[in-house]
N, C-alpha and C. Protein backbone atom coordinates (compact mmCIF):
# COMPACT_ATOMS: atom_id res chain seq x y z
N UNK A 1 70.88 167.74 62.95
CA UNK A 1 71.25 167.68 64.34
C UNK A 1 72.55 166.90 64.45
N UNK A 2 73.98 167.07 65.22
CA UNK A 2 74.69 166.73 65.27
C UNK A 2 74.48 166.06 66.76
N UNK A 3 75.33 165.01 66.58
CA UNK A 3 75.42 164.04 67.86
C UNK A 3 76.71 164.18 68.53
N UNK A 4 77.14 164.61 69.73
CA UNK A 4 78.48 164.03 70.63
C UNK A 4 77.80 162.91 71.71
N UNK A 5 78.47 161.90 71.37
CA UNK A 5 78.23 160.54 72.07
C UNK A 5 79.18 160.50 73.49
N UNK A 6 78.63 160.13 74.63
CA UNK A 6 79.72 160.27 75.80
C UNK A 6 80.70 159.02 75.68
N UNK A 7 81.63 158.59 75.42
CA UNK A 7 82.63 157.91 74.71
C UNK A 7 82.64 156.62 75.48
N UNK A 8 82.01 157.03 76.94
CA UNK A 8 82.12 155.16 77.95
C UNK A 8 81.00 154.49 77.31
N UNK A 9 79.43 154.89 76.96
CA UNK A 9 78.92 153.91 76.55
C UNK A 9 79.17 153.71 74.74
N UNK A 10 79.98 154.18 74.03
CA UNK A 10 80.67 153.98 72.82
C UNK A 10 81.48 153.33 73.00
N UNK A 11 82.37 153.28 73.84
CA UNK A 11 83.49 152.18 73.99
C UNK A 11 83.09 150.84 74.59
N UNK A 12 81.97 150.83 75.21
CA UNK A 12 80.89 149.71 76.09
C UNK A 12 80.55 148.93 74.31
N UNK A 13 80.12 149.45 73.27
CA UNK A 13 79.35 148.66 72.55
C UNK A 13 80.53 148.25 72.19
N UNK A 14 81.71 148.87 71.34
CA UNK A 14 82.57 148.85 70.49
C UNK A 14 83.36 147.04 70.95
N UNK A 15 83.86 147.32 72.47
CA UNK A 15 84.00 146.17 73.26
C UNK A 15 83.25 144.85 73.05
N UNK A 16 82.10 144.76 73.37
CA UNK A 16 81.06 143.86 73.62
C UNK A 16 81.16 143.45 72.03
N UNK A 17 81.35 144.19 70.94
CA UNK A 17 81.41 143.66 69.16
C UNK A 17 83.08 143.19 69.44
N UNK A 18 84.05 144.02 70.16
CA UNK A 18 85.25 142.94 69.76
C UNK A 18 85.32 141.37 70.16
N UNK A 19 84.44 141.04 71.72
CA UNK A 19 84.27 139.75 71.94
C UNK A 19 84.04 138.65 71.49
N UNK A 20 83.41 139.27 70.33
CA UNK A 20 82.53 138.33 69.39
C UNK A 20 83.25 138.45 68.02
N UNK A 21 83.41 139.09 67.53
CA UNK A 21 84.46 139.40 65.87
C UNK A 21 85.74 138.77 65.90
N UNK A 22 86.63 137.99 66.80
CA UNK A 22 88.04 137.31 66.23
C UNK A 22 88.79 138.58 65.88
N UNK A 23 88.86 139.18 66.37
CA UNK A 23 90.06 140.28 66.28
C UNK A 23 89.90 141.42 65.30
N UNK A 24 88.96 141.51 64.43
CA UNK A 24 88.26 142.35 63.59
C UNK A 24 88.80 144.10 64.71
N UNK A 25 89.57 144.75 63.37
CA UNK A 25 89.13 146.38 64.10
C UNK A 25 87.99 146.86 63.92
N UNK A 26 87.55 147.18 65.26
CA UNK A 26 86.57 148.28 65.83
C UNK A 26 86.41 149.67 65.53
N UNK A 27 85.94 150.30 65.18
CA UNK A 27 85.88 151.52 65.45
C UNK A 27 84.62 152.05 65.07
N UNK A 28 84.26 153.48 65.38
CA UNK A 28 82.76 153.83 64.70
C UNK A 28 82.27 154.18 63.61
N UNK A 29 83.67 154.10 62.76
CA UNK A 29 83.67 154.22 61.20
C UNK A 29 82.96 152.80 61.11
N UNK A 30 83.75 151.34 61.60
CA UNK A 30 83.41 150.48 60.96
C UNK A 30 82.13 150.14 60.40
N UNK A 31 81.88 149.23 59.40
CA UNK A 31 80.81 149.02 58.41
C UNK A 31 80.60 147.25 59.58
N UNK A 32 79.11 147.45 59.90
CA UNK A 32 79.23 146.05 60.66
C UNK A 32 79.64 145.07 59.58
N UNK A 33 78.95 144.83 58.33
CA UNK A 33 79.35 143.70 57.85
C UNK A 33 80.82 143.29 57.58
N UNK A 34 82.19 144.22 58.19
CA UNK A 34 83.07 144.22 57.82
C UNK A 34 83.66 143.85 58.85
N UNK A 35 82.74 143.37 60.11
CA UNK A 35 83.01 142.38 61.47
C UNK A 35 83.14 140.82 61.17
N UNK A 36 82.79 140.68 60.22
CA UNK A 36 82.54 139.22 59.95
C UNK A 36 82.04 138.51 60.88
N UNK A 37 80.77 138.86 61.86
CA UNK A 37 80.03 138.04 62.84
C UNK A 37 79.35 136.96 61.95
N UNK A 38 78.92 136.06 62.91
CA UNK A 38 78.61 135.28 61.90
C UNK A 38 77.20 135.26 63.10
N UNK A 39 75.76 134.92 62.16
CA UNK A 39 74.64 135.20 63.12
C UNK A 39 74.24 134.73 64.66
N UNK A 40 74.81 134.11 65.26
CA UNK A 40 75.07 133.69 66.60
C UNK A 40 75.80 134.58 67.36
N UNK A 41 76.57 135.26 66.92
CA UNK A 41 78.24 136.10 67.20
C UNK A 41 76.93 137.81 67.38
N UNK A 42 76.39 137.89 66.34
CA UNK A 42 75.34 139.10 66.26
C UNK A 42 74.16 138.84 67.26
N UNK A 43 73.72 137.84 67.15
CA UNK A 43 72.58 138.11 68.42
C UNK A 43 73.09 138.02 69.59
N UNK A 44 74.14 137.56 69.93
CA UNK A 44 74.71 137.23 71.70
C UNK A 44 75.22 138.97 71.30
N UNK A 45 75.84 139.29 70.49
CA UNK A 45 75.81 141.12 70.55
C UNK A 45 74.88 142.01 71.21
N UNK A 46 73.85 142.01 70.16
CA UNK A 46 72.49 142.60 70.49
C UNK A 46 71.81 142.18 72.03
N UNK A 47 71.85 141.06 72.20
CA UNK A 47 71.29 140.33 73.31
C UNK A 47 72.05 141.37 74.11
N UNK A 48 73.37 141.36 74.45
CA UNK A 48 74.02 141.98 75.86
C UNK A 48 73.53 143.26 75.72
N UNK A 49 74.06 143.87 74.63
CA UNK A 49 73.95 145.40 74.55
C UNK A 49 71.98 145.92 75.28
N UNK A 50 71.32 144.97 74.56
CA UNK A 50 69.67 144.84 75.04
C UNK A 50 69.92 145.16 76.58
N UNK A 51 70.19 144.12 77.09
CA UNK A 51 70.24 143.99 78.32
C UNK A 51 71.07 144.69 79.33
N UNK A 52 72.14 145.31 78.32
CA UNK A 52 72.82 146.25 79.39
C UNK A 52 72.06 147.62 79.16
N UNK A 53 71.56 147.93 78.12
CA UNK A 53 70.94 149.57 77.84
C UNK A 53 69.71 149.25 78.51
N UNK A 54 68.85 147.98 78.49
CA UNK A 54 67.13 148.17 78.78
C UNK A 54 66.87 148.70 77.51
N UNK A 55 67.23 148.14 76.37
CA UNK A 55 66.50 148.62 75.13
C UNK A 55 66.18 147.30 74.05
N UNK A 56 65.74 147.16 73.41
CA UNK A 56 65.40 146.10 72.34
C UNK A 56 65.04 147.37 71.02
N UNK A 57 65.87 146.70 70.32
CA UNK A 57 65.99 147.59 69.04
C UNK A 57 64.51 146.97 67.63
N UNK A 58 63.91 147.66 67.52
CA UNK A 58 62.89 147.67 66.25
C UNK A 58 63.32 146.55 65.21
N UNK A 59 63.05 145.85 64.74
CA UNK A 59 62.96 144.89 63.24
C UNK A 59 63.43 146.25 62.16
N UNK A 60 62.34 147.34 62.32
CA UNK A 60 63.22 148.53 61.64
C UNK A 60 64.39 149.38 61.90
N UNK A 61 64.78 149.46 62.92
CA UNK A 61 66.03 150.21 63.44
C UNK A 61 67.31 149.13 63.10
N UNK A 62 67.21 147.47 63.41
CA UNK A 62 68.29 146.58 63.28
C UNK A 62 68.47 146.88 61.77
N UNK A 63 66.84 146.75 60.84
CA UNK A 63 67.49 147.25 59.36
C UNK A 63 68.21 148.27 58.83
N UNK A 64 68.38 149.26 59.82
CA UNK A 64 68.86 150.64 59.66
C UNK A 64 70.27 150.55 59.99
N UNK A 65 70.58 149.79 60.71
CA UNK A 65 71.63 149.72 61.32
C UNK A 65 72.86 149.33 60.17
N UNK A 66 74.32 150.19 59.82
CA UNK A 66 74.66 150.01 58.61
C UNK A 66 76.32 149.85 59.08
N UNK A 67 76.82 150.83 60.16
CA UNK A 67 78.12 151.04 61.15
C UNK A 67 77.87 150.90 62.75
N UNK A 68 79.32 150.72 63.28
CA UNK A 68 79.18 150.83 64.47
C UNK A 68 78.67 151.80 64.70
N UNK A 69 78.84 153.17 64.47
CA UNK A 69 78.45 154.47 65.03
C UNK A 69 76.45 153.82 64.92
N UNK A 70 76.39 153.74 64.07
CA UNK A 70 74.46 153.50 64.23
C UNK A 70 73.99 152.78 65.08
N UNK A 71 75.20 152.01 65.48
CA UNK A 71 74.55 150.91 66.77
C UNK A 71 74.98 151.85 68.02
N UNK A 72 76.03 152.31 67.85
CA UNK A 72 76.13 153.05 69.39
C UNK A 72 75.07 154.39 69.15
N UNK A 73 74.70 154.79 68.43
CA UNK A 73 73.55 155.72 68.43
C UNK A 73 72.43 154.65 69.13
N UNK A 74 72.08 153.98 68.45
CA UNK A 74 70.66 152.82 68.95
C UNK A 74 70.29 152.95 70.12
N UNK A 75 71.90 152.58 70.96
CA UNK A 75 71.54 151.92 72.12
C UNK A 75 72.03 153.09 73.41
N UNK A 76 72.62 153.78 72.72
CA UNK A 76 72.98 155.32 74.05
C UNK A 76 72.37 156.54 73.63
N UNK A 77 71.17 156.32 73.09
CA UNK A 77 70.40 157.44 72.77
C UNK A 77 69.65 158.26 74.06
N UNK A 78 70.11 158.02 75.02
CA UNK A 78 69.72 158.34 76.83
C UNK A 78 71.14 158.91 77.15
N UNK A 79 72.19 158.66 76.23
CA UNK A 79 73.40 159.03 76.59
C UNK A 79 74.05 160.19 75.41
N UNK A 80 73.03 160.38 74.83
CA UNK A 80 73.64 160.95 73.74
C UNK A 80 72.96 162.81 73.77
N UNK A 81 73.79 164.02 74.04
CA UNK A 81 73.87 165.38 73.97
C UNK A 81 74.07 165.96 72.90
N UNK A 82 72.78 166.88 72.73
CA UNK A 82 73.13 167.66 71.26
C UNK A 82 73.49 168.94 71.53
């Protein structure tokens, strides 16, 4: 199944990770660990994104989670057209 993501709530997460990363490029290629958050920087992430989607992501889905694109899948999966 292929995904087209509607690009405002992709650019909503992408944002909310530049606030927190020190100038790190964004994009949905990126590899999170290549944000250099440091674990405070990642949960005030998750926390907003939670709270702006109404979603809380699984102990298994956060493990899944590998790029930006997997987090903007996560959390706009209400936004996301196949």
């Amino acid at each position: 199944m292929s995904f087209l993501l509607n690009e405002q709530p992709a650019t909503y997460v992408m944002q909310c990770l530049r606030r927190h990363c020190d100038g790190a490029t964004v994009d949905r290629k990126t590899a999170l660990s290549e944000l250099n958050l440091d674990s405070l920087d990642l949960i005030e992430s998750l926390f907003e994104l939670e709270n702006c989607y109404g979603k809380t992501l699984s102990n298994a889905e956060l493990a899944s989670l590998a790029t930006v694109e997997d987090l903007v899948k996560a959390f706009c999966s209400s936004t996301i057209q196949s």
